[in-house]
N, C-alpha and C. Protein backbone atom coordinates (compact mmCIF):
# COMPACT_ATOMS: atom_id res chain seq x y z
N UNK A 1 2.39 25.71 2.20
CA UNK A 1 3.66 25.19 1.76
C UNK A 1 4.02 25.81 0.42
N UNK A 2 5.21 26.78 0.57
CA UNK A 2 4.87 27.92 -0.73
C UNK A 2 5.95 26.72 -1.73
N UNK A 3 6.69 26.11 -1.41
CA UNK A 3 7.76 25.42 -2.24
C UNK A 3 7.42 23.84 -2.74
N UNK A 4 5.73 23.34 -1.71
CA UNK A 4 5.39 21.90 -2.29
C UNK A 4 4.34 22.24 -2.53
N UNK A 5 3.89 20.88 -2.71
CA UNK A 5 2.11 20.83 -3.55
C UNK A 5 1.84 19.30 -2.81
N UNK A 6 1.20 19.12 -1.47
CA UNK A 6 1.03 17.85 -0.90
C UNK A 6 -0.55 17.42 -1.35
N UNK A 7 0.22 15.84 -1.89
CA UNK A 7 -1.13 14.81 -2.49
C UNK A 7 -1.33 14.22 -0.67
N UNK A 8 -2.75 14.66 -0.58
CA UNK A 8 -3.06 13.72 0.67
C UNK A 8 -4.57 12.89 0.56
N UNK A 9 -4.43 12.00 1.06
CA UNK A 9 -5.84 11.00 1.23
C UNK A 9 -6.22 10.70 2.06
N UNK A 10 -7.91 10.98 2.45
CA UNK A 10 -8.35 11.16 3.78
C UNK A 10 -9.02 9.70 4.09
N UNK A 11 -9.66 9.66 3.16
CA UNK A 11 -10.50 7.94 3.06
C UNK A 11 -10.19 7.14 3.31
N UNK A 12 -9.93 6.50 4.40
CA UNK A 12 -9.28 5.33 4.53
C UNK A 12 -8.94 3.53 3.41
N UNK A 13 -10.31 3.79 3.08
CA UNK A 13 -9.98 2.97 1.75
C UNK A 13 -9.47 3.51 0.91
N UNK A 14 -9.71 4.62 0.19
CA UNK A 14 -8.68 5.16 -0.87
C UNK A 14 -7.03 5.12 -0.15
N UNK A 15 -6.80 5.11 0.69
CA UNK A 15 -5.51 5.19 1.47
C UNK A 15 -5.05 3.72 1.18
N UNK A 16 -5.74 2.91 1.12
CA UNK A 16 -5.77 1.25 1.06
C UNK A 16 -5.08 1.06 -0.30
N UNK A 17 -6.20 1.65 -1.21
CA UNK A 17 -6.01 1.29 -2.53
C UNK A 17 -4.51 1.95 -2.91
N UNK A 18 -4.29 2.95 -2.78
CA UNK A 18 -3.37 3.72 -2.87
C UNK A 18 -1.97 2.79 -2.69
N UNK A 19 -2.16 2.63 -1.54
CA UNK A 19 -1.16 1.54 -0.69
C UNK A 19 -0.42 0.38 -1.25
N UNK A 20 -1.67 -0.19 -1.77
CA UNK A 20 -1.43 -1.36 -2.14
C UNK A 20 -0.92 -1.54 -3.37
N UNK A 21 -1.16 -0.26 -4.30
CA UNK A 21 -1.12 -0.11 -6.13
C UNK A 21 0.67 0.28 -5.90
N UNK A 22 0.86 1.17 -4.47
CA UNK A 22 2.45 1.40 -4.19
C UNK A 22 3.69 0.35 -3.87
N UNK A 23 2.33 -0.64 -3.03
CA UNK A 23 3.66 -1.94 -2.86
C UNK A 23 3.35 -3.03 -4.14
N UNK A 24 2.46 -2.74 -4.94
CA UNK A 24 2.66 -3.65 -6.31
C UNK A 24 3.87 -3.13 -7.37
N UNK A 25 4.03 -1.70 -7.17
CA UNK A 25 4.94 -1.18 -8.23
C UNK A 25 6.32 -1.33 -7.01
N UNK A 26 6.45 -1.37 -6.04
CA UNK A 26 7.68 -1.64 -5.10
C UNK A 26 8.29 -3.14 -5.10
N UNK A 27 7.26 -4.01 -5.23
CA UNK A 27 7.24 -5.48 -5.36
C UNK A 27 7.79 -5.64 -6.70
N UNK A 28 7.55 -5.04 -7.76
CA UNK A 28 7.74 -5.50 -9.14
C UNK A 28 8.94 -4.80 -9.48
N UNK A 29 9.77 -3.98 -8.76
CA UNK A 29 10.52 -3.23 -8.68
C UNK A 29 11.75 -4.20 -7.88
N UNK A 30 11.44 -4.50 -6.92
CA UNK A 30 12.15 -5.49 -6.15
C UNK A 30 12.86 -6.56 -7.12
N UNK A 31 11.52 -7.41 -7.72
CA UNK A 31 11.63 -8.69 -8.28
C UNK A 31 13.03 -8.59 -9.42
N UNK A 32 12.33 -7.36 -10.25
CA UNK A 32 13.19 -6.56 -11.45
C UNK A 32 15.00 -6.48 -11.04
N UNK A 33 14.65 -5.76 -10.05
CA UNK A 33 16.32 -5.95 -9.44
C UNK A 33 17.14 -6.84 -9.15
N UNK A 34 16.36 -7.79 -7.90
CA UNK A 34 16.75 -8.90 -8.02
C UNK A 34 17.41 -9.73 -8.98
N UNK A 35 16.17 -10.26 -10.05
CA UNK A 35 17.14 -10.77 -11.34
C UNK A 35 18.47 -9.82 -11.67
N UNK A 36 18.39 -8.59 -12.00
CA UNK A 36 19.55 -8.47 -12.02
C UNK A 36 20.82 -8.43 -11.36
N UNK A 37 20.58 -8.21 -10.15
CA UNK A 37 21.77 -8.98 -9.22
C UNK A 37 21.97 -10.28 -9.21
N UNK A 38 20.77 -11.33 -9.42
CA UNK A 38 21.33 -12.75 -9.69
C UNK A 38 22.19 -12.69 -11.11
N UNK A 39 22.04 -11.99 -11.96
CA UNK A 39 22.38 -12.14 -13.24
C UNK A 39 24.06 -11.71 -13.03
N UNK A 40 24.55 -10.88 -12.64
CA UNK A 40 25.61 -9.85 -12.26
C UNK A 40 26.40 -10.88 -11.00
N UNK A 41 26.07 -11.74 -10.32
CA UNK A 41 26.40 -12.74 -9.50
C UNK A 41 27.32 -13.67 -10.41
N UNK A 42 26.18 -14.23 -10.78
CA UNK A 42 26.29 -15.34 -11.89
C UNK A 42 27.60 -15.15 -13.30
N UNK A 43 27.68 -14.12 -12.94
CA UNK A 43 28.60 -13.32 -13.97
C UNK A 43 30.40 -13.05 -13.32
N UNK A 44 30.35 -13.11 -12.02
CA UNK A 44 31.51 -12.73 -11.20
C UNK A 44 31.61 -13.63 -10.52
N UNK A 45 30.75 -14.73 -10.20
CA UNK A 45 31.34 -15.98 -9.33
C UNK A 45 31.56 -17.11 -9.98
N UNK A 46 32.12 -18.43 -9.27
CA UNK A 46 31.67 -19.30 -10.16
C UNK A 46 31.03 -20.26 -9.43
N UNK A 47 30.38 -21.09 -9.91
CA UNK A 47 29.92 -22.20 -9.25
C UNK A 47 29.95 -22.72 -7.64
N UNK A 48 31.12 -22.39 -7.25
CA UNK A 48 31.60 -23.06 -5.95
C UNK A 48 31.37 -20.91 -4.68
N UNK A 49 30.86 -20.39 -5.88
CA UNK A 49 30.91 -19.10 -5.09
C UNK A 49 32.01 -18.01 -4.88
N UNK A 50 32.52 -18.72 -5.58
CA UNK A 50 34.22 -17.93 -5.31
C UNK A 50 34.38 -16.88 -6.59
N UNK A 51 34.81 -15.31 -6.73
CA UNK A 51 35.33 -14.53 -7.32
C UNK A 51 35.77 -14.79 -8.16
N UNK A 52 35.66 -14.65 -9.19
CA UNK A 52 36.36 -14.84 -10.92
C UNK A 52 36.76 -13.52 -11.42
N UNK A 53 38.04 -13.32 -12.21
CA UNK A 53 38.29 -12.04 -12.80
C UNK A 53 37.38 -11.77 -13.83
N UNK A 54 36.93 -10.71 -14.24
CA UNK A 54 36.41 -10.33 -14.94
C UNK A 54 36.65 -9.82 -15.84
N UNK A 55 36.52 -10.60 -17.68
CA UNK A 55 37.28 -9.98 -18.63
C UNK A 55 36.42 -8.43 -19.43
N UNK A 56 37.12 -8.26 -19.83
CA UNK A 56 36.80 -6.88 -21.09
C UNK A 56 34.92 -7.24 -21.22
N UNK A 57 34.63 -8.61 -21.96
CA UNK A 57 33.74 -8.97 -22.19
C UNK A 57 32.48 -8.90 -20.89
N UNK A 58 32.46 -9.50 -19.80
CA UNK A 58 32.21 -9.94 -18.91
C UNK A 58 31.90 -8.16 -18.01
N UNK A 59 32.71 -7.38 -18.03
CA UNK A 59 32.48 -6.20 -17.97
C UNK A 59 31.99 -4.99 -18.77
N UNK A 60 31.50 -5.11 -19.78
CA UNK A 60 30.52 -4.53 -21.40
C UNK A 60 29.19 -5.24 -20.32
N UNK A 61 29.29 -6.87 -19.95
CA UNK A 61 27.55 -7.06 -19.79
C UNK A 61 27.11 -6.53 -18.55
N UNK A 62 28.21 -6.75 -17.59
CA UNK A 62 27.96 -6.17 -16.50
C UNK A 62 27.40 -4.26 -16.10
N UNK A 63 28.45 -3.55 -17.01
CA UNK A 63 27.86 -2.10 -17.18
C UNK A 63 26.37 -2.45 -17.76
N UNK A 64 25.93 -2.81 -18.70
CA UNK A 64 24.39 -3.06 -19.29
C UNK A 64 23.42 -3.11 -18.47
N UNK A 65 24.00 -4.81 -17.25
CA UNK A 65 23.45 -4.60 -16.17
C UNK A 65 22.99 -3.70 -15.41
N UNK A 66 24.34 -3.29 -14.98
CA UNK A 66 23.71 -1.54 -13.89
C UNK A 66 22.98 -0.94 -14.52
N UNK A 67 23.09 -0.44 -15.84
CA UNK A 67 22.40 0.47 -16.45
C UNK A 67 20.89 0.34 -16.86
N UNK A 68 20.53 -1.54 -16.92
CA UNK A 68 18.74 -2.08 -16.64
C UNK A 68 18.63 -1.24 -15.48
N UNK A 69 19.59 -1.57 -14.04
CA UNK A 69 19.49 -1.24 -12.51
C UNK A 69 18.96 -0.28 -12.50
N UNK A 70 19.95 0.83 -13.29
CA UNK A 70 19.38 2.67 -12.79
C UNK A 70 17.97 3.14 -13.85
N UNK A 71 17.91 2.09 -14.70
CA UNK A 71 16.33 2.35 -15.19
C UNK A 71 15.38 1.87 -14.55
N UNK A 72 15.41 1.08 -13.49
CA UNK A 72 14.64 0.65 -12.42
C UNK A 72 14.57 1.81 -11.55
N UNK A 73 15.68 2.10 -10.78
CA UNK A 73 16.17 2.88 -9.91
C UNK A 73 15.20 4.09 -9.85
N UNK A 74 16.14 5.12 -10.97
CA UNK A 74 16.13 6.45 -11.19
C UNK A 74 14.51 6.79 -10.96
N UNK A 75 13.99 6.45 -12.24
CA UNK A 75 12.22 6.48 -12.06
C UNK A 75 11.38 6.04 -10.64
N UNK A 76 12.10 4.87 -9.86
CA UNK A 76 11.39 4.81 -8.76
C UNK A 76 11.37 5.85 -7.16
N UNK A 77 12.74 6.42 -7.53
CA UNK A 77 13.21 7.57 -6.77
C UNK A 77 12.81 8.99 -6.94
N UNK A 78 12.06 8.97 -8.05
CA UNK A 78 11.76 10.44 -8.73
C UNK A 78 10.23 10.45 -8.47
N UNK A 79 9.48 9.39 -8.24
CA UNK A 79 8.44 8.92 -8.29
C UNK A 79 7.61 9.47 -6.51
N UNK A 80 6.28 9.64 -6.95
CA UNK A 80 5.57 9.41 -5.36
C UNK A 80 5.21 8.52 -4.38
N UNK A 81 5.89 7.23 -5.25
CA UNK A 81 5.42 5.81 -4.76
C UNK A 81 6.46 5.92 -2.81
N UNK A 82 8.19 6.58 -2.95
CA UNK A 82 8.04 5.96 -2.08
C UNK A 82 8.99 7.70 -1.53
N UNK A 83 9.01 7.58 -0.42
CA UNK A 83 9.46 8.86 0.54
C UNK A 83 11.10 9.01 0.22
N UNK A 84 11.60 10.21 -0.28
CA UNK A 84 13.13 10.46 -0.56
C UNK A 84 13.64 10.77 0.70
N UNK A 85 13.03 10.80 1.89
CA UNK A 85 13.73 11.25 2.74
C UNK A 85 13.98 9.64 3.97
N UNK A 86 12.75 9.49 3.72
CA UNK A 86 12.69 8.47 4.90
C UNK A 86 12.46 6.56 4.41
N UNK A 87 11.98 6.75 2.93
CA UNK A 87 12.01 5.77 2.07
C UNK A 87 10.20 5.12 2.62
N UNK A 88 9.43 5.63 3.20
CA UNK A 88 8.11 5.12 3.72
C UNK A 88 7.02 4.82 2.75
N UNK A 89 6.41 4.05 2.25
CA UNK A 89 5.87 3.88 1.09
C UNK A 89 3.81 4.32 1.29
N UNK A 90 3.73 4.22 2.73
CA UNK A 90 2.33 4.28 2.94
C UNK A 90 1.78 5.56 3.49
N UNK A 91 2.05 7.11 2.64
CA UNK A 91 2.01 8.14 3.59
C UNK A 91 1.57 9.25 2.36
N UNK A 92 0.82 10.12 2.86
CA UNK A 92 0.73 11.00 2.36
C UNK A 92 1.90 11.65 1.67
N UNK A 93 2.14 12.38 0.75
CA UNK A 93 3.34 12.85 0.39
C UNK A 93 3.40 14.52 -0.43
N UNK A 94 4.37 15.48 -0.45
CA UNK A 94 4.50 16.46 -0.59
C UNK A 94 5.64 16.97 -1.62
N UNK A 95 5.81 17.29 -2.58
CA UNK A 95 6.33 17.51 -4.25
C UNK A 95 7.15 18.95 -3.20
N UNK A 96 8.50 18.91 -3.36
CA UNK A 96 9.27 20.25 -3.26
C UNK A 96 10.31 20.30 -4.45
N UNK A 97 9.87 21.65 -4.64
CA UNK A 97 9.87 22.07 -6.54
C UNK A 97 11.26 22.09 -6.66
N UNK A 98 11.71 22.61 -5.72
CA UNK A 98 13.75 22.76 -5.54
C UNK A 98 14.60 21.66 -5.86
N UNK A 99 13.99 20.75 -5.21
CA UNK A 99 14.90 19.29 -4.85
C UNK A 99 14.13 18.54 -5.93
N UNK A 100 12.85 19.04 -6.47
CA UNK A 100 12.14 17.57 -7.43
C UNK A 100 11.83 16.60 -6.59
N UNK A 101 11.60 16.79 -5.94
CA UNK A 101 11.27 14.98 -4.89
C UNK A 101 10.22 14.83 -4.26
N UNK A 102 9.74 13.80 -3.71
CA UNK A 102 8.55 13.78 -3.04
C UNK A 102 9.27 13.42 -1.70
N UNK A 103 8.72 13.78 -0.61
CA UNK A 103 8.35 13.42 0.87
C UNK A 103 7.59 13.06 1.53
N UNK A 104 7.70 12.23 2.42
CA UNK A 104 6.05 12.31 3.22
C UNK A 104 5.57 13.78 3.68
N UNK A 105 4.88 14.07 4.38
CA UNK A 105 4.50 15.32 5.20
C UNK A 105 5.59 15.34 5.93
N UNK A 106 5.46 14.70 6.81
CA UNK A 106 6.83 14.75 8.37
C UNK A 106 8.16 14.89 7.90
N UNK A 107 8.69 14.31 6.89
CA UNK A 107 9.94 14.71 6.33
C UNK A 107 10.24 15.90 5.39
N UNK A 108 8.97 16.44 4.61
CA UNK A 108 8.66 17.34 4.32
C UNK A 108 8.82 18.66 5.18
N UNK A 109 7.89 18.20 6.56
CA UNK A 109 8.24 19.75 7.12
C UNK A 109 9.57 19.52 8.30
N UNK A 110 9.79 18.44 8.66
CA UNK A 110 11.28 18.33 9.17
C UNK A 110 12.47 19.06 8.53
N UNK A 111 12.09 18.63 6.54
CA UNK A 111 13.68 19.49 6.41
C UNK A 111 13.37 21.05 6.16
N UNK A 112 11.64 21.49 5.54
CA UNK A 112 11.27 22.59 4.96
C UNK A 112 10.87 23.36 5.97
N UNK A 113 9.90 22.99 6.91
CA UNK A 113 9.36 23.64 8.01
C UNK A 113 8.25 24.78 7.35
């Protein structure tokens, strides 16, 4: 693979450990977001659930918001934790230097061959 560099693990327990250290940083990643969509909710509805305009103010916290979001985001997408192509979190994976991204193998040689 002249354009990746594939991390693979043969051990089935190291595959485990691996796994599991991926859905702790996916889990904590989740949680992270979450609050901020409750927060960003809480901010545009009111009580009864219904749409509220949103002033000058109310939109300053809301951009802040997104912008916690894409510091969640960005890093978890750039990351080997989870597949840019297919989003699979439990797989071997393969670095292509062009795009910056990781893949599993299979999506790897699906788009690279």
């Amino acid at each position: 693979m002249k354009n990746g560099r594939t991390i693979s693990i043969k051990d089935p327990r190291l595959q485990k450990i691996r796994n599991n250290i991926r859905l702790l940083i996916l889990n904590e990643c989740s949680r992270r977001r979450s609050e901020i969509r409750d927060q960003e909710h809480d901010l545009t509805h009111d009580k009864d659930g219904k749409y509220v305009k949103i002033s000058p103010e109310t939109s300053e916290i809301l951009q802040n918001l997104t912008d916690k979001w894409w510091e969640i985001e960005r890093p978890l997408r750039a990351s080997a934790v989870i597949c840019a192509g297919c989003g699979k979190h439990d797989r071997d994976v393969t670095y292509h230097r062009k795009s910056r991204s990781w893949f599993c193998v299979r999506c790897y040689k699906e788009r690279y061959g």
